[in-house]
C-alpha atoms as a PDB file:
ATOM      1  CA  UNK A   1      -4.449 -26.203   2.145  1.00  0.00           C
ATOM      2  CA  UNK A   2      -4.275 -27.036  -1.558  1.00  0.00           C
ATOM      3  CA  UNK A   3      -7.729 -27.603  -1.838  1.00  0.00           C
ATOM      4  CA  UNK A   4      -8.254 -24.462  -0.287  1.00  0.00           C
ATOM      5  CA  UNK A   5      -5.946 -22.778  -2.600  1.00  0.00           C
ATOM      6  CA  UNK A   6      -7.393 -24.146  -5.928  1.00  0.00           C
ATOM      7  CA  UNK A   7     -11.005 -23.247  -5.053  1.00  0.00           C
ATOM      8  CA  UNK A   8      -9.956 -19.568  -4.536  1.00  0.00           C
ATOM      9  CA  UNK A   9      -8.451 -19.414  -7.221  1.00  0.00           C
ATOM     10  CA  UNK A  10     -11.045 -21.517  -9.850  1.00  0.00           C
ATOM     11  CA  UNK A  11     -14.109 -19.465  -7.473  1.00  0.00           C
ATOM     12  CA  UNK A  12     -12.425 -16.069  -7.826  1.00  0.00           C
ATOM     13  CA  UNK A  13     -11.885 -16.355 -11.570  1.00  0.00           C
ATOM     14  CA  UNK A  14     -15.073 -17.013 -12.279  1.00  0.00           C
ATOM     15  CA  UNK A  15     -16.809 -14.563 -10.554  1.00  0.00           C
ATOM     16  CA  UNK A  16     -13.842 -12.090 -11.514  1.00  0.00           C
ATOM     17  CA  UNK A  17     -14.850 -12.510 -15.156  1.00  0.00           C
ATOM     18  CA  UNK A  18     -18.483 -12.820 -14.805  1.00  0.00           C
ATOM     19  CA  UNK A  19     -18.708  -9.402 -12.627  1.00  0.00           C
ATOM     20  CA  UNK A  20     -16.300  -7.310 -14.628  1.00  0.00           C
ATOM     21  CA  UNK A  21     -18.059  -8.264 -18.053  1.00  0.00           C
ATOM     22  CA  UNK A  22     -21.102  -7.653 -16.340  1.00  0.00           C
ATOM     23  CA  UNK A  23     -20.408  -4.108 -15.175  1.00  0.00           C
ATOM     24  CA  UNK A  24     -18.619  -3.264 -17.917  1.00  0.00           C
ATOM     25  CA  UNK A  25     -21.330  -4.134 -20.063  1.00  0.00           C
ATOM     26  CA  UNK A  26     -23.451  -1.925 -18.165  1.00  0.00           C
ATOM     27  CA  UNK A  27     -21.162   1.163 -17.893  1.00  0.00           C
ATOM     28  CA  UNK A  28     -19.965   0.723 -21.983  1.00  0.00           C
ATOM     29  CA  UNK A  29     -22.767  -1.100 -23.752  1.00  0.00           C
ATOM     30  CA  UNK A  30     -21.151  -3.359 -26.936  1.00  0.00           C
ATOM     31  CA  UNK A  31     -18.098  -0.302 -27.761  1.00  0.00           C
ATOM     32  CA  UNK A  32     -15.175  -1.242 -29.827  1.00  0.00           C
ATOM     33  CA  UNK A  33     -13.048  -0.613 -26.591  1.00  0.00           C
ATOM     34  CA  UNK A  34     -15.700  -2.968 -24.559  1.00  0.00           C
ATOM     35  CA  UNK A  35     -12.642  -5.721 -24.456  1.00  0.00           C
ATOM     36  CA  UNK A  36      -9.618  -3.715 -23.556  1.00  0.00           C
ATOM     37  CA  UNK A  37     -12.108  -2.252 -20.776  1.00  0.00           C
ATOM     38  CA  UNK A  38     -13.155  -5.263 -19.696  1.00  0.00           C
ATOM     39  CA  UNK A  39      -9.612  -7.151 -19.493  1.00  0.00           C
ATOM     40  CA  UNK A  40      -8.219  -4.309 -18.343  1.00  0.00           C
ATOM     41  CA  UNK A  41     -10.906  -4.854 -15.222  1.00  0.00           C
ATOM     42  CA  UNK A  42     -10.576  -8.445 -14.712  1.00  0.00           C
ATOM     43  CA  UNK A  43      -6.852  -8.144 -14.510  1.00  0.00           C
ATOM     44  CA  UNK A  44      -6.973  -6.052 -11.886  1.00  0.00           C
ATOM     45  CA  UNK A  45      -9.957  -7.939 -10.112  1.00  0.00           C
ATOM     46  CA  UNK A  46      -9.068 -11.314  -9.708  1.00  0.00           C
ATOM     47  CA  UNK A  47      -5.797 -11.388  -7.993  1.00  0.00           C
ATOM     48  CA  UNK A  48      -7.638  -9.324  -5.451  1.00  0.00           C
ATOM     49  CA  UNK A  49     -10.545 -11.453  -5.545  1.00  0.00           C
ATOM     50  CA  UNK A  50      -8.047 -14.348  -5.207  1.00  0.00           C
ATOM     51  CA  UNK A  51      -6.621 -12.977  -1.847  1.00  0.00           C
ATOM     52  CA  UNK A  52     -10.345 -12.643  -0.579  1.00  0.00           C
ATOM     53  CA  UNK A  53     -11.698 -15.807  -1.088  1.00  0.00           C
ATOM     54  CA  UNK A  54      -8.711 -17.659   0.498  1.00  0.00           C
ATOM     55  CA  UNK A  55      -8.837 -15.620   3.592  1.00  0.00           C
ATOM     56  CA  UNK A  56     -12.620 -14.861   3.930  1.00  0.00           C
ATOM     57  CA  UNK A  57     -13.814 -18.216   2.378  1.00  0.00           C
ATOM     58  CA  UNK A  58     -13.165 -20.403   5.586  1.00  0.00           C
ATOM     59  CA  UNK A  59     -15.205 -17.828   7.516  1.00  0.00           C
ATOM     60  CA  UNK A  60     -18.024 -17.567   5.050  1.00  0.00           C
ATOM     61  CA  UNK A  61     -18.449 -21.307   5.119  1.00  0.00           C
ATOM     62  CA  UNK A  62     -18.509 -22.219   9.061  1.00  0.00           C
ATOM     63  CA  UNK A  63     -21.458 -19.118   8.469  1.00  0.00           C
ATOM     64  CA  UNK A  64     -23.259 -20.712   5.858  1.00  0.00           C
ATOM     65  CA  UNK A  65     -23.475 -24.244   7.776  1.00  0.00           C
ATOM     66  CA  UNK A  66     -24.637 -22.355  10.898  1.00  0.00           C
ATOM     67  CA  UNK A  67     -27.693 -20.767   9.252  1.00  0.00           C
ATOM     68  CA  UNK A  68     -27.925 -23.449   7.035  1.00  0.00           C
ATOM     69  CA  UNK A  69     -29.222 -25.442  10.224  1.00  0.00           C
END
């Protein structure tokens, strides 16, 4: 369970930070409000992201090693 825990939440931040810059990037370009935007985004992203990848990531795995052979 902790393990489980602590890649949710290190796998959720990442990808929380790296989509939100990403798509706010897009939608802004390089704007002086381009931070406040973004963290403004990833605050509200990752907790959410954190929930999915605890419940969903189990799931997603057994998937992955069944069409992975």
């Amino acid at each position: 369970m902790k393990q489980r825990i602590i890649f949710a939440v290190i796998m959720s931040l990442l990808l929380s930070i790296l989509m939100t810059f990403w798509v706010t990037w897009i939608n802004l370009g390089w704007s002086s409000e381009f931070h406040l935007k973004w963290f403004n985004a990833f605050t509200l992203a990752w907790p959410v992201a954190a929930i999915i990848a605890f419940f969903v990531g189990p799931e997603i795995h057994k998937l992955s090693v069944k069409l992975s052979q």
